[in-house]
C-alpha atoms as a PDB file:
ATOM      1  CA  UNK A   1     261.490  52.265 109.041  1.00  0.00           C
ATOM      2  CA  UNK A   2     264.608  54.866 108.459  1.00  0.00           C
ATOM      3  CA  UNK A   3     263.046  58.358 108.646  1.00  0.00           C
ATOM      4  CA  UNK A   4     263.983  58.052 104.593  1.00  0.00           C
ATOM      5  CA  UNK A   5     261.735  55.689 103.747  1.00  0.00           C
ATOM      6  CA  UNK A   6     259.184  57.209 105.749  1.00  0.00           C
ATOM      7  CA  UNK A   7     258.636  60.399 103.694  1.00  0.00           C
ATOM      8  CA  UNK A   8     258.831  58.369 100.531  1.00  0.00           C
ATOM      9  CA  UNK A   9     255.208  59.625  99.837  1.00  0.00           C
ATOM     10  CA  UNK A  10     254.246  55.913  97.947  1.00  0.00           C
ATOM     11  CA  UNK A  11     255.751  53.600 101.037  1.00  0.00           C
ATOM     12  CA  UNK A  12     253.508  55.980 103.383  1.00  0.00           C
ATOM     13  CA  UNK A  13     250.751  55.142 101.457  1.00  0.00           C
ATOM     14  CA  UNK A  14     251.617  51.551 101.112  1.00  0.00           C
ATOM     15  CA  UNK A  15     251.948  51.855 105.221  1.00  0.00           C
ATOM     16  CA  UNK A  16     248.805  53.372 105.371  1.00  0.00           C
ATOM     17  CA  UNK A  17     246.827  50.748 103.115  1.00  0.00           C
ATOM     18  CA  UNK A  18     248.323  48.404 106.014  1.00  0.00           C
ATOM     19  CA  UNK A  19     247.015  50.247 108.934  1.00  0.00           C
ATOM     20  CA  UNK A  20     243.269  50.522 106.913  1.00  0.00           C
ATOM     21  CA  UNK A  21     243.667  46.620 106.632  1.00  0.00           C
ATOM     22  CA  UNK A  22     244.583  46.224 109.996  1.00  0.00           C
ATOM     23  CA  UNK A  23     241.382  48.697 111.256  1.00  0.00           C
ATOM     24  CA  UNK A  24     238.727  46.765 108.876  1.00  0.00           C
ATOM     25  CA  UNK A  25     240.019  43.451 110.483  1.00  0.00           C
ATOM     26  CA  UNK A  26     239.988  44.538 114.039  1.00  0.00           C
ATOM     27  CA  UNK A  27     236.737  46.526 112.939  1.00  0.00           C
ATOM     28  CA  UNK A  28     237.708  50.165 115.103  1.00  0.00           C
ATOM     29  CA  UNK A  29     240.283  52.332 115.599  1.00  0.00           C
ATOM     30  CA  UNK A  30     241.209  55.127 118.447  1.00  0.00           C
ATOM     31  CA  UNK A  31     240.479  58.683 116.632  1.00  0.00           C
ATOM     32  CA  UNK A  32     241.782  62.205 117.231  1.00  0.00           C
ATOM     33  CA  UNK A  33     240.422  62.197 120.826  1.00  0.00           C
ATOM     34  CA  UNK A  34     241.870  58.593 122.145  1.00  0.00           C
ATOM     35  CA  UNK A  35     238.449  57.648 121.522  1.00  0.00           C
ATOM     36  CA  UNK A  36     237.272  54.061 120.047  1.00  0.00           C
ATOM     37  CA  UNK A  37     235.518  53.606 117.328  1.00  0.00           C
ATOM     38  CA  UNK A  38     233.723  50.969 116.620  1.00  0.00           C
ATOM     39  CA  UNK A  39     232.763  50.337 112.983  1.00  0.00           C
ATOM     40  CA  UNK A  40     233.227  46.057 112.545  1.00  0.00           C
ATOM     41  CA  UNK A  41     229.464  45.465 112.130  1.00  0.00           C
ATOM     42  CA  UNK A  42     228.821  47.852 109.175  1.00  0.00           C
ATOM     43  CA  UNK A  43     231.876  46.710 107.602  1.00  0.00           C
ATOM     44  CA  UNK A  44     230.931  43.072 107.567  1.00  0.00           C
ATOM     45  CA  UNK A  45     227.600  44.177 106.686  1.00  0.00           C
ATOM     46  CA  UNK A  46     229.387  46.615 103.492  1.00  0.00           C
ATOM     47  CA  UNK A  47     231.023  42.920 102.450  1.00  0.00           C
ATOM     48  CA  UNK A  48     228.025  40.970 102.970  1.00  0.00           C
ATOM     49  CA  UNK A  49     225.916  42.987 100.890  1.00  0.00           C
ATOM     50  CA  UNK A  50     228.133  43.833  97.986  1.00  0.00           C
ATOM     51  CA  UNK A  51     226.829  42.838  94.575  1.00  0.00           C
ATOM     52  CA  UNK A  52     228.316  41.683  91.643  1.00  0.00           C
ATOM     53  CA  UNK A  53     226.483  42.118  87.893  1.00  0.00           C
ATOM     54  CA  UNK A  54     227.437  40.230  85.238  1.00  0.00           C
ATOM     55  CA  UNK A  55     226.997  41.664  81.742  1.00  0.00           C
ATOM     56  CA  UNK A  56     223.738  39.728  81.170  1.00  0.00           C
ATOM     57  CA  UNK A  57     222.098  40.528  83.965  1.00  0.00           C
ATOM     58  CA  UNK A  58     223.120  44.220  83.753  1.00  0.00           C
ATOM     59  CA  UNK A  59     220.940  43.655  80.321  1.00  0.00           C
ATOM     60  CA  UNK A  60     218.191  41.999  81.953  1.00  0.00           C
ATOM     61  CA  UNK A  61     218.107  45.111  84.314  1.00  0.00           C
ATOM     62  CA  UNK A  62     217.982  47.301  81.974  1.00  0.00           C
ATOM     63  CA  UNK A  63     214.895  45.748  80.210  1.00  0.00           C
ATOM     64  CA  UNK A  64     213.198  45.896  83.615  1.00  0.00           C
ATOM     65  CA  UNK A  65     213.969  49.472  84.082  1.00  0.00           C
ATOM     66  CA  UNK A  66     212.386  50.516  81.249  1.00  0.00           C
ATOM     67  CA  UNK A  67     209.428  48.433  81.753  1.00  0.00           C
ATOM     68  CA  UNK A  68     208.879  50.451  84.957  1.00  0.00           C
ATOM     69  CA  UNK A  69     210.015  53.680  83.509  1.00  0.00           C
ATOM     70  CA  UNK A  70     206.902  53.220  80.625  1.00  0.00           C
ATOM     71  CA  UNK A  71     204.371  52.572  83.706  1.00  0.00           C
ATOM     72  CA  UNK A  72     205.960  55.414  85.917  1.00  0.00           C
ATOM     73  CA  UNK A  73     205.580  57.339  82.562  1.00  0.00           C
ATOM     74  CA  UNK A  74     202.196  56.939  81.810  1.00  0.00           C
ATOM     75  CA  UNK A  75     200.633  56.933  85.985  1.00  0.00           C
ATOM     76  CA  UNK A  76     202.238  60.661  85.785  1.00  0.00           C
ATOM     77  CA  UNK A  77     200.793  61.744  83.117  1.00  0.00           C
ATOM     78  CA  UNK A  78     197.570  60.624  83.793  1.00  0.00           C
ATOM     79  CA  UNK A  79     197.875  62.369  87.273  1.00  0.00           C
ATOM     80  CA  UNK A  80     197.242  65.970  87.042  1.00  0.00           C
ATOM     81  CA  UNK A  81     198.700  66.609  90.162  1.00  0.00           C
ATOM     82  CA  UNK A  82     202.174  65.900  88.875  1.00  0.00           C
ATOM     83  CA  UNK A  83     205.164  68.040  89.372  1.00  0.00           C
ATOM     84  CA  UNK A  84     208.546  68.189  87.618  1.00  0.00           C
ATOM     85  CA  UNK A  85     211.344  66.924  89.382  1.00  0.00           C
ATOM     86  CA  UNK A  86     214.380  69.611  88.713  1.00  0.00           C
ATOM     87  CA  UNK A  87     217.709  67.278  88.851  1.00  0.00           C
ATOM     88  CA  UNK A  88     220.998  69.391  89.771  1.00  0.00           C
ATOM     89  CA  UNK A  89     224.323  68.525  87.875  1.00  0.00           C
ATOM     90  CA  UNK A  90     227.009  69.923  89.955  1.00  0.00           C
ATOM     91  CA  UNK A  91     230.657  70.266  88.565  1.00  0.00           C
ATOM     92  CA  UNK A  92     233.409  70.737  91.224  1.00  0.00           C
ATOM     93  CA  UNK A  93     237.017  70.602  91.512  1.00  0.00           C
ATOM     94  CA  UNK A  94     236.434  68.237  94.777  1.00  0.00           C
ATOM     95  CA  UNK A  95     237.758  64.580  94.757  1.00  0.00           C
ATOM     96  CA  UNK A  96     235.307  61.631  95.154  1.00  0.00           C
ATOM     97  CA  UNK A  97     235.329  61.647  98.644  1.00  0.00           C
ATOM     98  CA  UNK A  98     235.435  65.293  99.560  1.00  0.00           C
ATOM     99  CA  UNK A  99     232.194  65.229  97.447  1.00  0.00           C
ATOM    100  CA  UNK A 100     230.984  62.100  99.584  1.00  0.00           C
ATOM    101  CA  UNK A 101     231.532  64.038 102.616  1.00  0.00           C
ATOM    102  CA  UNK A 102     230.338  66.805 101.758  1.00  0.00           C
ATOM    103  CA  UNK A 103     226.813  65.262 100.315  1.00  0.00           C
ATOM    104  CA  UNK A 104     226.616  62.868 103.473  1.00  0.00           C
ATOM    105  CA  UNK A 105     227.990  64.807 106.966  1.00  0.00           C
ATOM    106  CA  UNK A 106     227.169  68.313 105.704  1.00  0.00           C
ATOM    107  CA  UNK A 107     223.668  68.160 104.056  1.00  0.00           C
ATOM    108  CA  UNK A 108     222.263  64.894 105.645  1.00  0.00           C
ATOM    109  CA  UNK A 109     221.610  62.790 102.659  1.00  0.00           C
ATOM    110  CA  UNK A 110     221.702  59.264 102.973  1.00  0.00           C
ATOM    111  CA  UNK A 111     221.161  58.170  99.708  1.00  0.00           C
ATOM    112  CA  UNK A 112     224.612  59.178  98.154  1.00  0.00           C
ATOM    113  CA  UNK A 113     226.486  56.581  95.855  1.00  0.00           C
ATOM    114  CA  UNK A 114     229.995  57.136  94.533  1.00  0.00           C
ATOM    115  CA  UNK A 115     231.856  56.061  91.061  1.00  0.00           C
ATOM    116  CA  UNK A 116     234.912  54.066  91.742  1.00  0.00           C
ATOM    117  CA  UNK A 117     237.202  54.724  88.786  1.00  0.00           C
ATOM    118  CA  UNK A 118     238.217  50.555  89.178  1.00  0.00           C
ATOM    119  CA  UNK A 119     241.388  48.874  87.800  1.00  0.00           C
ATOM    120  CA  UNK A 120     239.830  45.899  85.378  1.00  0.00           C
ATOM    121  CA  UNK A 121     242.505  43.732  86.909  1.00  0.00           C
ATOM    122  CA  UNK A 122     243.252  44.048  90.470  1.00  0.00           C
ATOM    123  CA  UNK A 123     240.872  44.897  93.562  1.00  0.00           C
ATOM    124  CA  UNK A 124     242.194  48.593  94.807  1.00  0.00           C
ATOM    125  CA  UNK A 125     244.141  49.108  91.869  1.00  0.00           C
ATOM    126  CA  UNK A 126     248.169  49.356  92.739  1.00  0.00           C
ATOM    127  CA  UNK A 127     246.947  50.803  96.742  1.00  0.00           C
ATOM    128  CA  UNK A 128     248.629  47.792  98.709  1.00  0.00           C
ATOM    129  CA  UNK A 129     251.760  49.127  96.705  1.00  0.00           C
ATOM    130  CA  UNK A 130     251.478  53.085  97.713  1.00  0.00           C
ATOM    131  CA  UNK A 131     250.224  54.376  93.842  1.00  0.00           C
ATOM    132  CA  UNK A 132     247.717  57.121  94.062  1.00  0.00           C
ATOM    133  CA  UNK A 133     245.007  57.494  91.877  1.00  0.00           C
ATOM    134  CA  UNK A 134     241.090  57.598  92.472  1.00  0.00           C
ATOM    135  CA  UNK A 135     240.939  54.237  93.570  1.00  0.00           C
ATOM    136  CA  UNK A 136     243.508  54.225  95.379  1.00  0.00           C
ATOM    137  CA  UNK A 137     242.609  56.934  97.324  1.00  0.00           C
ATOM    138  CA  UNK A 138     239.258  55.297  98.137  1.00  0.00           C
ATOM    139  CA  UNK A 139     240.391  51.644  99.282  1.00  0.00           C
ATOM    140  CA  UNK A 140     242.974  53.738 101.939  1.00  0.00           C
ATOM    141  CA  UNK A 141     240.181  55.709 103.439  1.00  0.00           C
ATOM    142  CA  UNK A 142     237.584  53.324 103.650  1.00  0.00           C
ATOM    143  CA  UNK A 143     235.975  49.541 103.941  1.00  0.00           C
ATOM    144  CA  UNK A 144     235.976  49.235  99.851  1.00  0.00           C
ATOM    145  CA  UNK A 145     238.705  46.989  99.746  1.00  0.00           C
ATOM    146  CA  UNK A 146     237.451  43.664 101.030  1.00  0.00           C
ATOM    147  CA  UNK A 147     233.947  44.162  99.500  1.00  0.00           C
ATOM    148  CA  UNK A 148     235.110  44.260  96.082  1.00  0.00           C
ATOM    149  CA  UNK A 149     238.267  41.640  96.911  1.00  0.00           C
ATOM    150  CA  UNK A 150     236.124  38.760  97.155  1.00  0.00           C
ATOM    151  CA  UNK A 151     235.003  39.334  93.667  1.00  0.00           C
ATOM    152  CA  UNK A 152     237.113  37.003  91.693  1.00  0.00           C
ATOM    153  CA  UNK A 153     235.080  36.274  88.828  1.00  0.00           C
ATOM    154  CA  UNK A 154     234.954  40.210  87.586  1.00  0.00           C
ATOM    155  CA  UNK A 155     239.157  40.486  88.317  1.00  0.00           C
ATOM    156  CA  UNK A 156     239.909  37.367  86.943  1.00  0.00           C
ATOM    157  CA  UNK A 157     237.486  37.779  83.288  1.00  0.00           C
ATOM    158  CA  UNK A 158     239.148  41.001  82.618  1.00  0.00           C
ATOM    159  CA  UNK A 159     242.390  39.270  83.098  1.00  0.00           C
ATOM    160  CA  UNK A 160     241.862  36.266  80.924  1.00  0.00           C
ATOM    161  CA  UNK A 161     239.650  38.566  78.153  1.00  0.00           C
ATOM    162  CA  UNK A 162     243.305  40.500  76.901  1.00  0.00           C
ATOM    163  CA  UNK A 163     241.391  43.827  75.541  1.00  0.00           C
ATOM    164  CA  UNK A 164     241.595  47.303  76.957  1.00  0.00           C
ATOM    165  CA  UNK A 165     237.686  47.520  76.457  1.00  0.00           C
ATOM    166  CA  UNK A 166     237.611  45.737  79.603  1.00  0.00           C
ATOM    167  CA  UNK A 167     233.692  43.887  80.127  1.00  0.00           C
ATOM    168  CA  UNK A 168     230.956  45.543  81.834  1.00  0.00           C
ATOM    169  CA  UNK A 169     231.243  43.367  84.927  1.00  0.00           C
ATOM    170  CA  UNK A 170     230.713  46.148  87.874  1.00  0.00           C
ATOM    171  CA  UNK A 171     230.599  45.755  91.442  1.00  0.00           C
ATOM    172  CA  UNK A 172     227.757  47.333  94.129  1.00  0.00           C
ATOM    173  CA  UNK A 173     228.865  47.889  97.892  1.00  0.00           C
ATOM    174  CA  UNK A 174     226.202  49.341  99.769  1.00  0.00           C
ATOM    175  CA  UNK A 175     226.810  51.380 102.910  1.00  0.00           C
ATOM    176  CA  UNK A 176     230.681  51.525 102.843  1.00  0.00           C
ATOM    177  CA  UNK A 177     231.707  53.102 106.031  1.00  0.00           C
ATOM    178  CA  UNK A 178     234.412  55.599 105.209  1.00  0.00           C
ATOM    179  CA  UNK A 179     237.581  55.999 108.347  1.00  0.00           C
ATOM    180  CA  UNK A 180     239.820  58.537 106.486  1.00  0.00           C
ATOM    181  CA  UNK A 181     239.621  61.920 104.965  1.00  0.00           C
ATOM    182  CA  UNK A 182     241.869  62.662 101.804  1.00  0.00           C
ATOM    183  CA  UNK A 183     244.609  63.598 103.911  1.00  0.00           C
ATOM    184  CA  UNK A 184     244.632  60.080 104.980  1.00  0.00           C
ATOM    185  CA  UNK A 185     243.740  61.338 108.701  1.00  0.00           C
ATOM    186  CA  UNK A 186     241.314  58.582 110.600  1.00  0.00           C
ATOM    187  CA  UNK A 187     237.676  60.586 110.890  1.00  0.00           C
ATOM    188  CA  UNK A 188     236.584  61.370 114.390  1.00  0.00           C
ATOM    189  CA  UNK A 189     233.336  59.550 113.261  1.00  0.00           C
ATOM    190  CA  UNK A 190     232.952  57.728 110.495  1.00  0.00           C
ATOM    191  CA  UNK A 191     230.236  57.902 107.781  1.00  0.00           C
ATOM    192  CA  UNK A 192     229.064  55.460 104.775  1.00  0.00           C
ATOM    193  CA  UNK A 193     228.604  55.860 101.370  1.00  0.00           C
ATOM    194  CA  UNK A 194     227.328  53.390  98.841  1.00  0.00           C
ATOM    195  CA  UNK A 195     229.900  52.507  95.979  1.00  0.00           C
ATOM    196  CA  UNK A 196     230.164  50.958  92.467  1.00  0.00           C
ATOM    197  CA  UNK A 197     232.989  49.488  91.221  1.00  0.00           C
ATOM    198  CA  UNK A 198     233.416  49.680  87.372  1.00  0.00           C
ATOM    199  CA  UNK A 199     236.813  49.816  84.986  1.00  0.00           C
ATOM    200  CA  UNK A 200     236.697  52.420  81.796  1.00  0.00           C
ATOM    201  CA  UNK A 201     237.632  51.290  78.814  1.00  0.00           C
ATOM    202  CA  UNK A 202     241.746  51.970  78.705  1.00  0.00           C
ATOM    203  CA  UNK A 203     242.072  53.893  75.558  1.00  0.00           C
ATOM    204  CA  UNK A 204     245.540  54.234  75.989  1.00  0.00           C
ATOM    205  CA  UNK A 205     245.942  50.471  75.644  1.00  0.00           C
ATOM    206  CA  UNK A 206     243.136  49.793  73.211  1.00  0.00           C
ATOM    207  CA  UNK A 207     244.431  52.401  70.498  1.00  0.00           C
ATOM    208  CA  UNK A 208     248.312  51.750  70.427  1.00  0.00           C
ATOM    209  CA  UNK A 209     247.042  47.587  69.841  1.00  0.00           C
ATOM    210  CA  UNK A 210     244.448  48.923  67.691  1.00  0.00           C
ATOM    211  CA  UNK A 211     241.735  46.796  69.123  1.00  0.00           C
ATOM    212  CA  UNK A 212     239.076  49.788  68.601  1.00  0.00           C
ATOM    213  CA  UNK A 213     238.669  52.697  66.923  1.00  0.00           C
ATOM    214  CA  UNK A 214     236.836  55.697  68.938  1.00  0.00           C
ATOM    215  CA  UNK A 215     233.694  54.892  67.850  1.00  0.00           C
ATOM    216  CA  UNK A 216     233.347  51.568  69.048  1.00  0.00           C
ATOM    217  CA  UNK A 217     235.318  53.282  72.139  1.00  0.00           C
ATOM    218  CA  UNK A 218     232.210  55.575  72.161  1.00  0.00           C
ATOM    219  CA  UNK A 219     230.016  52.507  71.939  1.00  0.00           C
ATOM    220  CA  UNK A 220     231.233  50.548  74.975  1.00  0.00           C
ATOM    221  CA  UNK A 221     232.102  53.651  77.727  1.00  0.00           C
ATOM    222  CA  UNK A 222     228.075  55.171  76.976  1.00  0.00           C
ATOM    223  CA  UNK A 223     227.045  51.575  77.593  1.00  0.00           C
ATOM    224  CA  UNK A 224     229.066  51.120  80.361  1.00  0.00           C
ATOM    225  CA  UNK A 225     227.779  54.540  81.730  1.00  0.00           C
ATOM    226  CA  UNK A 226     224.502  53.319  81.475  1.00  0.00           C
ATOM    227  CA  UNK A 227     224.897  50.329  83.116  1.00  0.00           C
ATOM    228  CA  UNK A 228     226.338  52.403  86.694  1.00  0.00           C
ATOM    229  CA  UNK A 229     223.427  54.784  86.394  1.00  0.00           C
ATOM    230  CA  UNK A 230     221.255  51.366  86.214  1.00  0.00           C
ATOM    231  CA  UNK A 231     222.469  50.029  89.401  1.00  0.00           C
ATOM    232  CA  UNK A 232     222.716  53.346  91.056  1.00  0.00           C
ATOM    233  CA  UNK A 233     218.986  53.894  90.394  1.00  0.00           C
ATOM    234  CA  UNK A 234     217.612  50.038  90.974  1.00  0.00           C
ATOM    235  CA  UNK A 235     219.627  50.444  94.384  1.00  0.00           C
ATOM    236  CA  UNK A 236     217.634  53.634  95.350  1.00  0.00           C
ATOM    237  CA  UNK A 237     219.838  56.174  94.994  1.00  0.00           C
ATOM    238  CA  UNK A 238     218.959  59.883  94.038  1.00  0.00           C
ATOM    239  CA  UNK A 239     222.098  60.952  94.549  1.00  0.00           C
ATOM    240  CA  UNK A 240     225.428  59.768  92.949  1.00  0.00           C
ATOM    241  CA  UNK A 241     228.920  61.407  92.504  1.00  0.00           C
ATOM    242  CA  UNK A 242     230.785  60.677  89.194  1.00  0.00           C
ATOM    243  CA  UNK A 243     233.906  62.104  87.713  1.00  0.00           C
ATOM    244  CA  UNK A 244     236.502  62.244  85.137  1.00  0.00           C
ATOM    245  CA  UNK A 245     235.997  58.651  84.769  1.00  0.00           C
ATOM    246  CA  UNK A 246     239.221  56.932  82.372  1.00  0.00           C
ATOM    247  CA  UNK A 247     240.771  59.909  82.027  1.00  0.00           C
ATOM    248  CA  UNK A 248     244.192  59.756  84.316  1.00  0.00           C
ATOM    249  CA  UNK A 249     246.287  56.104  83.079  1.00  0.00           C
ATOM    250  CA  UNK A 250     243.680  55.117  80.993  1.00  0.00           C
ATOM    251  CA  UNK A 251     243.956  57.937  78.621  1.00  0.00           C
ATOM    252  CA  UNK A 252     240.722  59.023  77.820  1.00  0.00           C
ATOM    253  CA  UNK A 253     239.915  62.380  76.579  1.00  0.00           C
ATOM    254  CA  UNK A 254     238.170  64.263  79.271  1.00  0.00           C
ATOM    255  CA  UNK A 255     236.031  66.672  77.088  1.00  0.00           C
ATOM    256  CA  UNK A 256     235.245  63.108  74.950  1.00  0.00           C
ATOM    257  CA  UNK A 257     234.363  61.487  78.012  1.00  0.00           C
ATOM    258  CA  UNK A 258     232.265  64.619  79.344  1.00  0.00           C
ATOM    259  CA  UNK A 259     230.205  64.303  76.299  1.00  0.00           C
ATOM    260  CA  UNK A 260     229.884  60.614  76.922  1.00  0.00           C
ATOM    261  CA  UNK A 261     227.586  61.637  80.262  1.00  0.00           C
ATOM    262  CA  UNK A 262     226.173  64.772  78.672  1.00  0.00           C
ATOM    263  CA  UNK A 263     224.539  62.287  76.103  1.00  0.00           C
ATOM    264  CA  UNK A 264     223.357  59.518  78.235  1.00  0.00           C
ATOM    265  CA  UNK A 265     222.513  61.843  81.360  1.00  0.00           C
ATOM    266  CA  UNK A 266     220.953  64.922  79.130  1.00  0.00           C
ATOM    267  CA  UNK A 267     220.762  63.237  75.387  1.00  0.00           C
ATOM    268  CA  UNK A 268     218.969  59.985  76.870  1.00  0.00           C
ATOM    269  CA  UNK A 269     216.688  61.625  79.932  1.00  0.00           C
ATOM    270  CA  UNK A 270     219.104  59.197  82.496  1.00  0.00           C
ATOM    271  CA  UNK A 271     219.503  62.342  85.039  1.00  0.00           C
ATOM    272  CA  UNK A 272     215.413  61.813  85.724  1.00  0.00           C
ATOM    273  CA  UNK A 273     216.554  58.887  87.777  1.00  0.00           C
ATOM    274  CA  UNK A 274     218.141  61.508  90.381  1.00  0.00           C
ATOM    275  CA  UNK A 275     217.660  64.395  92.343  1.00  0.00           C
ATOM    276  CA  UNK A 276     222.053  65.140  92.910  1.00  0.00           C
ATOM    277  CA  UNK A 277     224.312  64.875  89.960  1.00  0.00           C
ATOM    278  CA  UNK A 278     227.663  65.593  91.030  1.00  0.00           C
ATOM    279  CA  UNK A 279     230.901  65.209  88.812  1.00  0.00           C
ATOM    280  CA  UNK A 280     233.668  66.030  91.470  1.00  0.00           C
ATOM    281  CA  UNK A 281     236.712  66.382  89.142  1.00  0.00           C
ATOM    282  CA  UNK A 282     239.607  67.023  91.038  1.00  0.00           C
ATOM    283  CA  UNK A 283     242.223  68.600  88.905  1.00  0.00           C
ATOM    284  CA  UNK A 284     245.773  69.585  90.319  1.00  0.00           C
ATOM    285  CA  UNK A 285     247.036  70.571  86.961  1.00  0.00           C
ATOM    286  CA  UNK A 286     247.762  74.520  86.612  1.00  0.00           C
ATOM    287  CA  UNK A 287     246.006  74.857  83.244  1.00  0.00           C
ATOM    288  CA  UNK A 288     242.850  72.762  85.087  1.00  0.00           C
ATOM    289  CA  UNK A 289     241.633  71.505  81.363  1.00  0.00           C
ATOM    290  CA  UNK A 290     239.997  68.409  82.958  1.00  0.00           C
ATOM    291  CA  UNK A 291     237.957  70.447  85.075  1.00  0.00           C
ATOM    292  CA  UNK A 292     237.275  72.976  82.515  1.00  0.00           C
ATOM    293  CA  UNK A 293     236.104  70.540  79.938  1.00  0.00           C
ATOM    294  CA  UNK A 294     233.676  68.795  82.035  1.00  0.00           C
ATOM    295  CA  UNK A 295     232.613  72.342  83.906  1.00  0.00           C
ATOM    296  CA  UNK A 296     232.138  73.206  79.622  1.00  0.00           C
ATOM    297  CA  UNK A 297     230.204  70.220  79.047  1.00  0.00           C
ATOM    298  CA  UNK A 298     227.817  69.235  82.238  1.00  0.00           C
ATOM    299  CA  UNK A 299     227.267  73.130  84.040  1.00  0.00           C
ATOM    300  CA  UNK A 300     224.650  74.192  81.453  1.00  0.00           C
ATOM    301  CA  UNK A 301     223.319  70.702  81.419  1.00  0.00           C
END
């Protein structure tokens, strides 16, 4: 590779996508310190033990949620020893996985799942090809990619269905072990975090063909929102980090979709389900309005 090519910043991360291929396959790599490590068995495990929902049994879920949340209910109010559980809603201008890291190496919590902001269409979005977005960004730096490949049925729907609404077909990956930081650099040791895999609805797309107006927009992304919270909480996790879900190519407003968790998280009572709410919203723009609008919507929350 000329020394050209290789500071075209989209064929380094196209290389780099390689080399993360090449290191889940082989399952280790040689860190920092010439040191090897070995990570095969919690990959294959990550693949293994990635679920798919389909739409009707995302429904079925939620019926058996709130079943359990009416018993849960009533056993703690008839308990007088009951105490309030405080949940924290953190907004921070960290991406996905600095918020991962943070939650998992720093404080010790093992119950931490992350929001993949998924492409509808194609497993890792464009990251095979170099393009960097939230996705992208996740399938270089750690095992993601071939537990959420294998999931033709949820790829190949959204292809056939021709709407920008996209279906609520998501995608859990348990225990993901994570080799990169965001600078792309392989970790000394690695660490795992839980992921689901979910597309927004792309408004972009759905308003110029007029397939929705926002209110049915509304309709479908506060569904879908409940739906990840779902699977986050039947999977036992207190702790999840979401973000500015939809709002980079698929053009969704991010103080609409803000409001969008405000209501189901606050509006609905679907933050009781955790103890760590964190929306890391990274935001490289100099006026920071993405940031701002969710630090407007979810801090007082």
């Amino acid at each position: 590779m000329s020394d050209k090519h290789s500071s075209n910043p989209r064929t380094m991360r196209a290389s780099i996508a390689q080399q993360t291929l090449a290191i889940l396959e082989e399952g280790q790599y040689v860190n920092g310190y010439n040191r090897k490590v070995e990570m095969g068995a919690d990959v294959q495990q990550a693949i293994r033990n990635s679920v798919l929902y389909r739409p009707s049994e995302l429904s079925a879920l939620r019926g058996k949620l709130r079943t359990e949340a009416r018993a849960e209910t009533h056993s703690i109010a008839s308990s007088t020893e009951a105490e309030a559980v405080s949940v924290r809603i953190e907004v921070t201008g960290e991406t996905t996985l600095g918020a991962a890291s943070r939650l998992t190496v720093a404080e010790g919590r093992e119950d931490v799942v992350c929001l993949n902001f998924a492409s509808a269409k194609n497993p890792g979005g464009g990251f095979l090809g170099g393009s960097q977005a939230q996705e992208e960004s996740l399938a270089r730096a750690t095992g993601l990619y071939p537990c959420i490949a294998q999931m033709d049925e949820m790829y190949e729907y959204n292809r056939k269905q021709r709407s920008g609404l996209y279906s609520n077909y998501m995608i859990y990956s348990p225990d993901v072990p994570v080799i990169r930081d965001d600078e792309d650099r392989l970790l000394d040791q690695y660490y795992v975090s839980s992921f689901i895999t979910a597309p927004a609805v792309n408004a972009g797309v759905v308003k110029e063909r007029g397939e929705a107006d926002d209110l049915q927009i509304e309709s479908v992304m506060k569904e879908r929102i409940r739906y990840i919270l779902d699977v986050a909480a039947t999977n036992g996790h207190r702790t999840i980090v979401l973000g500015a879900y939809g709002c980079g190519v698929f053009r969704n407003e991010p103080a609409v979709v803000a409001k969008y968790f405000h209501d189901v998280l606050v509006g609905e009572g679907f933050k009781d389900s955790f103890e760590r709410i964190v929306f890391a919203v990274y935001d490289r723009s100099s006026g920071q309005r993405t940031l701002k609008a969710f630090q407007r919507c979810l801090t007082e929350a």
